[in-house]
C-alpha atoms as a PDB file:
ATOM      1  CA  UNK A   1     122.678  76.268  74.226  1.00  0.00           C
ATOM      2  CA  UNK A   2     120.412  76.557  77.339  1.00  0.00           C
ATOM      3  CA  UNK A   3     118.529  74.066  79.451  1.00  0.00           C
ATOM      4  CA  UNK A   4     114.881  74.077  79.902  1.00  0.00           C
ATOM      5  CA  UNK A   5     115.651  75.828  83.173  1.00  0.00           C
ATOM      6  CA  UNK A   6     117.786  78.383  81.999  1.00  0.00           C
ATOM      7  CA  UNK A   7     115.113  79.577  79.364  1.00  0.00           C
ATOM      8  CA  UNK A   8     112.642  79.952  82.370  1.00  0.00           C
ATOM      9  CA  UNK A   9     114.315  81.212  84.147  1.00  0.00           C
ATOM     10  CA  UNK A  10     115.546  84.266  81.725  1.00  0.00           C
ATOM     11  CA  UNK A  11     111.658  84.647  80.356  1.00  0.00           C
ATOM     12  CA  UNK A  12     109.792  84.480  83.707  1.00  0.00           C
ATOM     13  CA  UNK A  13     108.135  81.706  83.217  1.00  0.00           C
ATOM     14  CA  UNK A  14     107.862  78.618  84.701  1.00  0.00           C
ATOM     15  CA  UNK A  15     109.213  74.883  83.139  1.00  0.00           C
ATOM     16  CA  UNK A  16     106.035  73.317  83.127  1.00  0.00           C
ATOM     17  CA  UNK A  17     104.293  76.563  81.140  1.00  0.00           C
ATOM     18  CA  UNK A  18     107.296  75.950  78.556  1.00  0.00           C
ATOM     19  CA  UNK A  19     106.046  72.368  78.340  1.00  0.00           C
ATOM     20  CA  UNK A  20     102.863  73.118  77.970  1.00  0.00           C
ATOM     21  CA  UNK A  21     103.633  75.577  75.140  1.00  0.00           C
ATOM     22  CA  UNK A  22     105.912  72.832  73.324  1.00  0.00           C
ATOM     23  CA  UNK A  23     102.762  70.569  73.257  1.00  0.00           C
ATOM     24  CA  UNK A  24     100.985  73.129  71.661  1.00  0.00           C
ATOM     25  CA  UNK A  25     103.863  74.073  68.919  1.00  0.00           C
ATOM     26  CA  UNK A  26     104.306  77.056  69.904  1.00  0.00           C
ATOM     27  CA  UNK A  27     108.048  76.438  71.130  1.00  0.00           C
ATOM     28  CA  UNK A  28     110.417  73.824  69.353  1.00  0.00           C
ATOM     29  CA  UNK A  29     113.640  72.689  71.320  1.00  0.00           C
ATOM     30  CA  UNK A  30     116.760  73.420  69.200  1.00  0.00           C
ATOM     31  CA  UNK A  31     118.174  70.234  70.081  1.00  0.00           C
ATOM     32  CA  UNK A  32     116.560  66.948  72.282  1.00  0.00           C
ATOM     33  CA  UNK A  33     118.983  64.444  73.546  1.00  0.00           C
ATOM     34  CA  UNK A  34     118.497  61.137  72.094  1.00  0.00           C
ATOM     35  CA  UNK A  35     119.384  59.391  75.320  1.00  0.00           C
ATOM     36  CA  UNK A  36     118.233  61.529  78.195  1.00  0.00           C
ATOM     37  CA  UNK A  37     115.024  63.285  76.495  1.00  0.00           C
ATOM     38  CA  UNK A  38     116.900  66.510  77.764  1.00  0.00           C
ATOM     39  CA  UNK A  39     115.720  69.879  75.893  1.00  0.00           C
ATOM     40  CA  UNK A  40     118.416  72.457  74.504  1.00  0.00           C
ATOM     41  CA  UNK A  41     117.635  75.729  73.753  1.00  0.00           C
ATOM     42  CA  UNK A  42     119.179  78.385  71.268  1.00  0.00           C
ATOM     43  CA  UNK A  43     119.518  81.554  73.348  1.00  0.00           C
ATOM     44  CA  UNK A  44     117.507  83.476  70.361  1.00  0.00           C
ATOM     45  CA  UNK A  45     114.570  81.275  71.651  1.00  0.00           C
ATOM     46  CA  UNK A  46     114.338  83.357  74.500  1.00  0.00           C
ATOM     47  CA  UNK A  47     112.656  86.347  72.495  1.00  0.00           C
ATOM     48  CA  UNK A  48     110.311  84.112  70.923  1.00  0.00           C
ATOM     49  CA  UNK A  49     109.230  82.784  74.674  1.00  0.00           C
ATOM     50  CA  UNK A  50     108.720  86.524  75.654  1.00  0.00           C
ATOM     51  CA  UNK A  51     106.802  86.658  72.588  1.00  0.00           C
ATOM     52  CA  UNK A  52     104.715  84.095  73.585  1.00  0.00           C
ATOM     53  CA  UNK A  53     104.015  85.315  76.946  1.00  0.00           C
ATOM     54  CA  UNK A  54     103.661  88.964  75.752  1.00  0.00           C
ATOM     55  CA  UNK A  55     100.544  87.790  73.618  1.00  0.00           C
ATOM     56  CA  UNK A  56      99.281  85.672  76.559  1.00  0.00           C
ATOM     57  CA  UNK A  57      99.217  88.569  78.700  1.00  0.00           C
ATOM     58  CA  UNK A  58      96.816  90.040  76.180  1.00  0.00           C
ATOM     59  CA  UNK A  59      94.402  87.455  76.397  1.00  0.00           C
ATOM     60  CA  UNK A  60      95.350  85.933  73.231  1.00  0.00           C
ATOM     61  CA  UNK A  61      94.397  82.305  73.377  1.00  0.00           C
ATOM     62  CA  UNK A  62      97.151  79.585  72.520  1.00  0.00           C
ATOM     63  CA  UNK A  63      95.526  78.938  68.641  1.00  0.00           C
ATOM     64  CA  UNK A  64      95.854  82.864  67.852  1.00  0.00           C
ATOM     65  CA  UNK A  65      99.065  83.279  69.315  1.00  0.00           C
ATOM     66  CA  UNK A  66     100.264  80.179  67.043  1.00  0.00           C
ATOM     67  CA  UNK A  67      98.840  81.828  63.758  1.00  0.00           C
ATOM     68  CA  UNK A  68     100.723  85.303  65.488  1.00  0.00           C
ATOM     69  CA  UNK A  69     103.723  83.816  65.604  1.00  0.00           C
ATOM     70  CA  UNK A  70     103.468  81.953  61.990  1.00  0.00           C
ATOM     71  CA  UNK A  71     105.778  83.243  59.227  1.00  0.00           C
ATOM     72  CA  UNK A  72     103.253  82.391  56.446  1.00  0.00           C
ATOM     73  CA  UNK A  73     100.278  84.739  58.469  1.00  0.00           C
ATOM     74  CA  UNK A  74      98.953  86.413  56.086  1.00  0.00           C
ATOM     75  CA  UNK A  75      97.554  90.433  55.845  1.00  0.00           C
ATOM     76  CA  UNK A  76      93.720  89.035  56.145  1.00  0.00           C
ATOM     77  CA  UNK A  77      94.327  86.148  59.084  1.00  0.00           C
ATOM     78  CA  UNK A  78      96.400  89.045  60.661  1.00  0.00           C
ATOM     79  CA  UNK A  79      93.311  91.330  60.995  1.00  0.00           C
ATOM     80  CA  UNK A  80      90.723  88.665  61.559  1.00  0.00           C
ATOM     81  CA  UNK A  81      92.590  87.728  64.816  1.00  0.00           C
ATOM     82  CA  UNK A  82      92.690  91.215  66.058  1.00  0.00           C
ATOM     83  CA  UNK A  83      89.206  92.173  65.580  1.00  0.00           C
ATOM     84  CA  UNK A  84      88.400  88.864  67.412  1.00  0.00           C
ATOM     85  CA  UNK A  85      90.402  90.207  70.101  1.00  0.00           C
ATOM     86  CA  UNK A  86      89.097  93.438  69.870  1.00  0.00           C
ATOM     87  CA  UNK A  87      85.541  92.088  69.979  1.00  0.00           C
ATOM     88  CA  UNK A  88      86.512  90.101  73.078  1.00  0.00           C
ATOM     89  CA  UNK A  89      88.096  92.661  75.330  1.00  0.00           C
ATOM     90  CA  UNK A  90      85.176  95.243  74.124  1.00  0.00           C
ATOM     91  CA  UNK A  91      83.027  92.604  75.903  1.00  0.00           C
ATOM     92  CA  UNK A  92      85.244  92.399  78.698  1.00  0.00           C
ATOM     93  CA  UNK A  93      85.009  95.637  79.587  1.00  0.00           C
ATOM     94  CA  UNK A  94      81.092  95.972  79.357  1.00  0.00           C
ATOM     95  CA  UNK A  95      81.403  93.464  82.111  1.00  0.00           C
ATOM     96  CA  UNK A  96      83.717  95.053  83.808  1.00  0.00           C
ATOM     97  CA  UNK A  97      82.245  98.320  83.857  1.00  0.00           C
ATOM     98  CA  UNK A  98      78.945  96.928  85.062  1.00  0.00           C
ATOM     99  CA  UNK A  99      81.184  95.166  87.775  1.00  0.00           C
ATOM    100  CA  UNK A 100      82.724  98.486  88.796  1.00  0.00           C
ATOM    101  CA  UNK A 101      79.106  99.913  89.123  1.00  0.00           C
ATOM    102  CA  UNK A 102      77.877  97.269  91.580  1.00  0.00           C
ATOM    103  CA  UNK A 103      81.091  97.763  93.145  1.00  0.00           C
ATOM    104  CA  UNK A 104      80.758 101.577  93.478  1.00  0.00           C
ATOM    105  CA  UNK A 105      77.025 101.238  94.311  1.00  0.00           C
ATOM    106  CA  UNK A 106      77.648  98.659  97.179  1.00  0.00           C
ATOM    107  CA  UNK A 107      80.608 100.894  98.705  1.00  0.00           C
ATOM    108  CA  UNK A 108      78.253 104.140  98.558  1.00  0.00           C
ATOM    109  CA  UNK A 109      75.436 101.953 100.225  1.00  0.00           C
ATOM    110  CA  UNK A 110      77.591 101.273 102.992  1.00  0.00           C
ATOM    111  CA  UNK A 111      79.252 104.664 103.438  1.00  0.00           C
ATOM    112  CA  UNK A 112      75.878 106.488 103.472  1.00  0.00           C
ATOM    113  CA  UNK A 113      73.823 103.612 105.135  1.00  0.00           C
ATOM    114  CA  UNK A 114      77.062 104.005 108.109  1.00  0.00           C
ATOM    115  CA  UNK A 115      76.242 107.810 108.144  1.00  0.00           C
ATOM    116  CA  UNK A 116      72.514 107.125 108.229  1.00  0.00           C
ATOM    117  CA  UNK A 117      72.763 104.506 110.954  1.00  0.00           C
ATOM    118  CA  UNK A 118      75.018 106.869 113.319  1.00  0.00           C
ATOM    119  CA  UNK A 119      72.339 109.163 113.052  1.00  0.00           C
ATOM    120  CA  UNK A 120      69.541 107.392 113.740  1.00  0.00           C
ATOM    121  CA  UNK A 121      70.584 105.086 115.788  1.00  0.00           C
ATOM    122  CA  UNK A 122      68.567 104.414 119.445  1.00  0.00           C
ATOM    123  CA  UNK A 123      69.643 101.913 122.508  1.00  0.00           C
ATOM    124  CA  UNK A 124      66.400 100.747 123.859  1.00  0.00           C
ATOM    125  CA  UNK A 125      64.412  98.104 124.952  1.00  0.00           C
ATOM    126  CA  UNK A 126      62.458  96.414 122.578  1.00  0.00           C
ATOM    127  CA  UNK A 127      58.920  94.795 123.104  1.00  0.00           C
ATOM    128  CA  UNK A 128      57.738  91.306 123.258  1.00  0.00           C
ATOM    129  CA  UNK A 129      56.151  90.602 119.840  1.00  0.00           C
ATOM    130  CA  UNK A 130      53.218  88.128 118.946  1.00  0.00           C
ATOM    131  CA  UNK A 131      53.422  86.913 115.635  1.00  0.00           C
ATOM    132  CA  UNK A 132      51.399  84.549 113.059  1.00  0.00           C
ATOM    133  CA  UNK A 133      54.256  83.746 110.538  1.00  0.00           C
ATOM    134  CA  UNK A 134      55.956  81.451 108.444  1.00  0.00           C
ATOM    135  CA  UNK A 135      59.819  80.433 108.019  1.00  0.00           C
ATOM    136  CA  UNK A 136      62.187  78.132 106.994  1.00  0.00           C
ATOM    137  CA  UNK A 137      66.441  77.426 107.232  1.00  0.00           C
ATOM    138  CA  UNK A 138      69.295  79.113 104.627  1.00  0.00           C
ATOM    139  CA  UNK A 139      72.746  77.679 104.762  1.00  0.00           C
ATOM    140  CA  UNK A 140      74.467  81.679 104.643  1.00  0.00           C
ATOM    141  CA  UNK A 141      73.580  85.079 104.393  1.00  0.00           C
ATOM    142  CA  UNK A 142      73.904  85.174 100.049  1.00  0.00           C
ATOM    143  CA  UNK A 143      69.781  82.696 100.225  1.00  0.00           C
ATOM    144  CA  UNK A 144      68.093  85.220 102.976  1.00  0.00           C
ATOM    145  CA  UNK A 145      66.927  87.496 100.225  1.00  0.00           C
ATOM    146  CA  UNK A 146      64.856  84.555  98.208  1.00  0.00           C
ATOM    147  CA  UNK A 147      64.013  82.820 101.686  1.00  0.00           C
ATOM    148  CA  UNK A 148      61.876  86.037 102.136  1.00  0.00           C
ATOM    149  CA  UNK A 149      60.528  86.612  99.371  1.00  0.00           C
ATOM    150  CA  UNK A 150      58.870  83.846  98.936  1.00  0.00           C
ATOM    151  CA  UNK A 151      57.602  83.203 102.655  1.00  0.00           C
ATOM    152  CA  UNK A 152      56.398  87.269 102.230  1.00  0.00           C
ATOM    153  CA  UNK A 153      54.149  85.975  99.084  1.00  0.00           C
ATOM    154  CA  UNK A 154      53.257  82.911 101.617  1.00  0.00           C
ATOM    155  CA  UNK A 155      52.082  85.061 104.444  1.00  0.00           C
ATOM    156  CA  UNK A 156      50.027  87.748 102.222  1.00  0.00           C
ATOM    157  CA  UNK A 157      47.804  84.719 100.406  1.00  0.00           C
ATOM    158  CA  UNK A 158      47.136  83.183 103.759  1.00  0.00           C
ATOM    159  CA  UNK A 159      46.046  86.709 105.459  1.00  0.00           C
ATOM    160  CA  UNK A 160      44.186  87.367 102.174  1.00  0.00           C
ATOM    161  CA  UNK A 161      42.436  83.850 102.275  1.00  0.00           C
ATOM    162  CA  UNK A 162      41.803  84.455 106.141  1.00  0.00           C
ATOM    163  CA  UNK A 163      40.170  87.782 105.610  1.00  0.00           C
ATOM    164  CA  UNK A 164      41.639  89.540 108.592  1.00  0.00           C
ATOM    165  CA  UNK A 165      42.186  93.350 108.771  1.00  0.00           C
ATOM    166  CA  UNK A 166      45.930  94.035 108.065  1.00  0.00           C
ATOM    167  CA  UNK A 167      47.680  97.529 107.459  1.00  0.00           C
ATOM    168  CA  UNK A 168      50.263  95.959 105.412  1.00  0.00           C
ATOM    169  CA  UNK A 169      52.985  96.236 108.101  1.00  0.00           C
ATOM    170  CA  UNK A 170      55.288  92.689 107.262  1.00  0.00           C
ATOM    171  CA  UNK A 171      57.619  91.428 110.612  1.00  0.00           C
ATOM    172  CA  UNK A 172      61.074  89.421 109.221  1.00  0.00           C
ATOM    173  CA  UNK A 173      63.260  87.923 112.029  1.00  0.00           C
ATOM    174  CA  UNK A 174      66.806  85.976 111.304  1.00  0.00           C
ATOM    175  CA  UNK A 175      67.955  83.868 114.151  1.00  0.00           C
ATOM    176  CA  UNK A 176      71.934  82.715 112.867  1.00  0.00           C
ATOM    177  CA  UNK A 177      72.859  79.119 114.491  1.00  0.00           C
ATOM    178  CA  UNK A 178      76.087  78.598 116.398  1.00  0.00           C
ATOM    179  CA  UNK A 179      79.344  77.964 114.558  1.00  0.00           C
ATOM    180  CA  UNK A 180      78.569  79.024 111.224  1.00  0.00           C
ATOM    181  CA  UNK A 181      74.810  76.644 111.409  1.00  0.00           C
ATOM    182  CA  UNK A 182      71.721  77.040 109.181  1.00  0.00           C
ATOM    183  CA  UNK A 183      69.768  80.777 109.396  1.00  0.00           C
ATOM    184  CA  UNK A 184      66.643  80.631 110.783  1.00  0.00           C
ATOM    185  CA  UNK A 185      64.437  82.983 108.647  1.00  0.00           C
ATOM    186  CA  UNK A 186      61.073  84.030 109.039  1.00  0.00           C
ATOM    187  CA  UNK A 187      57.852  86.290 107.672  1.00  0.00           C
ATOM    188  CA  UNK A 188      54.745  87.131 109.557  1.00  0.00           C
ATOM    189  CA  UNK A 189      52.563  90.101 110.704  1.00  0.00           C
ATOM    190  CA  UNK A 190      51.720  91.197 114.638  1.00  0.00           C
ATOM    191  CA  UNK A 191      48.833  90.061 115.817  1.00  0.00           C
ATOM    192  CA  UNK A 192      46.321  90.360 119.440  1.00  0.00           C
ATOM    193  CA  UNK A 193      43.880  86.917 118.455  1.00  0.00           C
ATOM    194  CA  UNK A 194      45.286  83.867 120.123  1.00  0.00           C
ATOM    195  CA  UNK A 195      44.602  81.997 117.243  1.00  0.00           C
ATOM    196  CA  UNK A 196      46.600  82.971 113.951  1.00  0.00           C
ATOM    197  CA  UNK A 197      45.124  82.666 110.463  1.00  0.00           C
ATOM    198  CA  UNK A 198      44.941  79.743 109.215  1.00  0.00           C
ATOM    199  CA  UNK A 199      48.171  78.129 107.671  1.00  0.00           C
ATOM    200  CA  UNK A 200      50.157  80.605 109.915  1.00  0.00           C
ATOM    201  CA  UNK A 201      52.182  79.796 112.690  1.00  0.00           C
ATOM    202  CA  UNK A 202      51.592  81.691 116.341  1.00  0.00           C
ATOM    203  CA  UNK A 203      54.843  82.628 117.617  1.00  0.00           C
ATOM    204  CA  UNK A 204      55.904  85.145 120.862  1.00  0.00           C
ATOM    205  CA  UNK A 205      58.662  86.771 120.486  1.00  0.00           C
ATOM    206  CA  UNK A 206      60.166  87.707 124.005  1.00  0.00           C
ATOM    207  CA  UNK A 207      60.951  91.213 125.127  1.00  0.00           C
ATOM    208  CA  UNK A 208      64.707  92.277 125.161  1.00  0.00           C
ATOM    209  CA  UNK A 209      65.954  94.378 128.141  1.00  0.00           C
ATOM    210  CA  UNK A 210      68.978  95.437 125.893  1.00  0.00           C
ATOM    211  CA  UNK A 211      68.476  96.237 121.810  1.00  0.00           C
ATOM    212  CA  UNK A 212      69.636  98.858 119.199  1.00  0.00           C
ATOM    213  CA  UNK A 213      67.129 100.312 116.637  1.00  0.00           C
ATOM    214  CA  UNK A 214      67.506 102.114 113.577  1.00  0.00           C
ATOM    215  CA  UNK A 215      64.672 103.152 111.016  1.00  0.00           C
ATOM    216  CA  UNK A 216      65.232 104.102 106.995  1.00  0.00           C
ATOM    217  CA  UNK A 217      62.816 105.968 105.533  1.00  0.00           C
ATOM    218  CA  UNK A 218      61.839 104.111 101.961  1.00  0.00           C
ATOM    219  CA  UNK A 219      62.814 100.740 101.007  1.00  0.00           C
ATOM    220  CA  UNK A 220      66.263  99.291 102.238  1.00  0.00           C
ATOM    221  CA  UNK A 221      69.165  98.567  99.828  1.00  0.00           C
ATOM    222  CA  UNK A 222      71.494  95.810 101.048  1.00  0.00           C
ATOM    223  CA  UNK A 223      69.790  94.972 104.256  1.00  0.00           C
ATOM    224  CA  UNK A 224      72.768  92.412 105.519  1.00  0.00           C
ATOM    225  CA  UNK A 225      75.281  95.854 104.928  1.00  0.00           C
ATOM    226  CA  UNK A 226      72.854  97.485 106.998  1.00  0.00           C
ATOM    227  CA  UNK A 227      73.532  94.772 109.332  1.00  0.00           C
ATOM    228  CA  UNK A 228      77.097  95.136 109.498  1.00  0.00           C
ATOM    229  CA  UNK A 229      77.384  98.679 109.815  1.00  0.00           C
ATOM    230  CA  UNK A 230      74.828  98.750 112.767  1.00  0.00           C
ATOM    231  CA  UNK A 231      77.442  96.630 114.579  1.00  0.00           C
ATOM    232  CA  UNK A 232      80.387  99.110 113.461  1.00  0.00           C
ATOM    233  CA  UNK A 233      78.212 101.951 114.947  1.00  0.00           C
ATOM    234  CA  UNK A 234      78.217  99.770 118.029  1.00  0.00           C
ATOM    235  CA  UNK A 235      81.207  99.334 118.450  1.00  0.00           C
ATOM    236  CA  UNK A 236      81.933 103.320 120.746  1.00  0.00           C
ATOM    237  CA  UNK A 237      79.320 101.797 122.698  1.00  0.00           C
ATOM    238  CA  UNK A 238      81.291  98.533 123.688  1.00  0.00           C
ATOM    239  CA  UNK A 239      78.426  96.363 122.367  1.00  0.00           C
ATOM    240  CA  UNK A 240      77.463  94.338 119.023  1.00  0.00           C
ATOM    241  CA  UNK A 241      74.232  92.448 117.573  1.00  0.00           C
ATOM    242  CA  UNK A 242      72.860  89.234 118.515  1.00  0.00           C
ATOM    243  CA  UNK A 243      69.853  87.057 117.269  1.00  0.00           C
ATOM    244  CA  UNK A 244      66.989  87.878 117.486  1.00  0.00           C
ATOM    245  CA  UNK A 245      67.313  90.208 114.831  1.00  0.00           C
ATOM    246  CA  UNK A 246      63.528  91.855 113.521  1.00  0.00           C
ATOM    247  CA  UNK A 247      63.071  93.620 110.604  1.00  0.00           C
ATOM    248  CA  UNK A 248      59.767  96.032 110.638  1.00  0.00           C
ATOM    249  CA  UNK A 249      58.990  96.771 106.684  1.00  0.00           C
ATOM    250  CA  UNK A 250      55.910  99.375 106.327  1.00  0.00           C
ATOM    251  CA  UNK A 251      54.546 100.955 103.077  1.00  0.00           C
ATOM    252  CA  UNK A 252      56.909 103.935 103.846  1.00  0.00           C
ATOM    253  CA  UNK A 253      59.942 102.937 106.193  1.00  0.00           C
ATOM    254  CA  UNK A 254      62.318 100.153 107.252  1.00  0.00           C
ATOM    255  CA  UNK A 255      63.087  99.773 110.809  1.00  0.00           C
ATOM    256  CA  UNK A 256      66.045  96.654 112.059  1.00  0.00           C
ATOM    257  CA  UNK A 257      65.994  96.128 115.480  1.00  0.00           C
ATOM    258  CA  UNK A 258      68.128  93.678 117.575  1.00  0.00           C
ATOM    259  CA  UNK A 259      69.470  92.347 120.963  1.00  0.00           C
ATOM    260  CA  UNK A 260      72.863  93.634 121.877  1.00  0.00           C
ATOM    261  CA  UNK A 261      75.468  92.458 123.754  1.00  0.00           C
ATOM    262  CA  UNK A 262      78.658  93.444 125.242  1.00  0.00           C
ATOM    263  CA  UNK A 263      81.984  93.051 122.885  1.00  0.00           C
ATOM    264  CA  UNK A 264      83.906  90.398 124.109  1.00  0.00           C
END
């Protein structure tokens, strides 16, 4: 006979999984002391524990590994908890598959937007900037994308209410707080009035002595990639990012720009 820790220690499993699969019925102790509550095992009860885990390993839940395991299963439960199965892990790997793509697609998006950024790639000063724009705070990086969409909807009602000439030409800046703090996120267009259109806020942007540029042609998958693999092209020169980071969308190109600094 063998002790609870013998059988788990034979199948690879742990005591408390064996517990948990006597609760469900799916493993009866040969023998339970009357006095102690301790569990005896036949060693032939090892197999069926293997058995047990062998299923779970397919994804078989706990109530279709009991029918499984059942002497009386018949021919027609038999195939009935198969094609479940089957049905399941066809699912499974849709999902998967679409996973892999997005995986794949994210990877490529780096590797070519790291080739792209190495070549285009200028150290420059940047100019001050006068803007009429709108923002507001994210928490991380993963709520920048619907920050900016809707403060870009925002801005283009106001200029369209205000009537001002506008070539389309949209101005996004990020400035990241301290020690992991809110994201400062904004949307606005360059103007020369000193007074922006109404429902707009007037904001200067100062000029940096010290700032990296790159420019995609075409819209710009995974802009906080871009992000990251502007600082890894950086990084030969001894320098990285820092806020203010601006992001010049036109009709037909996508420039980032931002302050650098030397690498600690």
């Amino acid at each position: 006979m063998l002790t609870i820790g013998d059988v788990a220690d034979r199948a690879g499993v742990s005591r408390r999984m064996l517990r948990h699969w006597e609760a469900e019925g799916l493993l009866v102790p040969a023998e339970v002391d009357a006095a102690t509550g301790y569990r005896r095992y036949a060693s032939s009860q090892v197999g069926r524990v293997h058995a047990v885990a062998a299923l779970r390993a397919l994804g078989f839940g706990l109530a279709a590994i009991r029918d499984l395991l059942d002497p009386a299963l018949t021919t027609p439960r038999l195939l009935e908890v198969l094609r479940t199965r089957e049905r399941e892990l066809s699912v499974q790997i849709e999902a998967d598959r679409h996973r892999l793509g997005e995986v794949r697609r994210r990877l490529r998006s780096i590797e070519e937007g790291l080739q792209m950024i190495t070549q285009t790639l200028q150290l420059h000063p940047l100019p001050a900037l006068r803007l009429a724009r709108l923002g507001t705070e994210v928490r991380d990086e993963t709520e920048i994308g619907h920050a900016v969409v809707a403060l870009d909807a925002r801005v283009r009602a106001h200029l369209a209410a205000d009537g001002r000439p506008w070539d389309g030409t949209v101005v996004r800046t990020y400035d990241a707080a301290p020690q992991g703090g809110p994201i400062r996120v904004a949307v606005g267009v360059e103007i020369d009035a000193d007074a922006p259109p109404v429902g707009l806020d007037l904001v200067e942007l100062p000029a940096e002595p010290r700032a990296a540029s790159i420019s995609v042609d075409g819209a710009l998958t995974g802009e906080v990639d871009a992000w990251r693999t502007l600082d890894t092209a950086l990084e030969p020169y001894g320098l990285t990012t820092a806020s203010t980071y601006r992001v010049t969308v036109t009709d037909t190109s996508v420039t980032l720009q931002a302050r650098v600094e030397t690498r600690c």
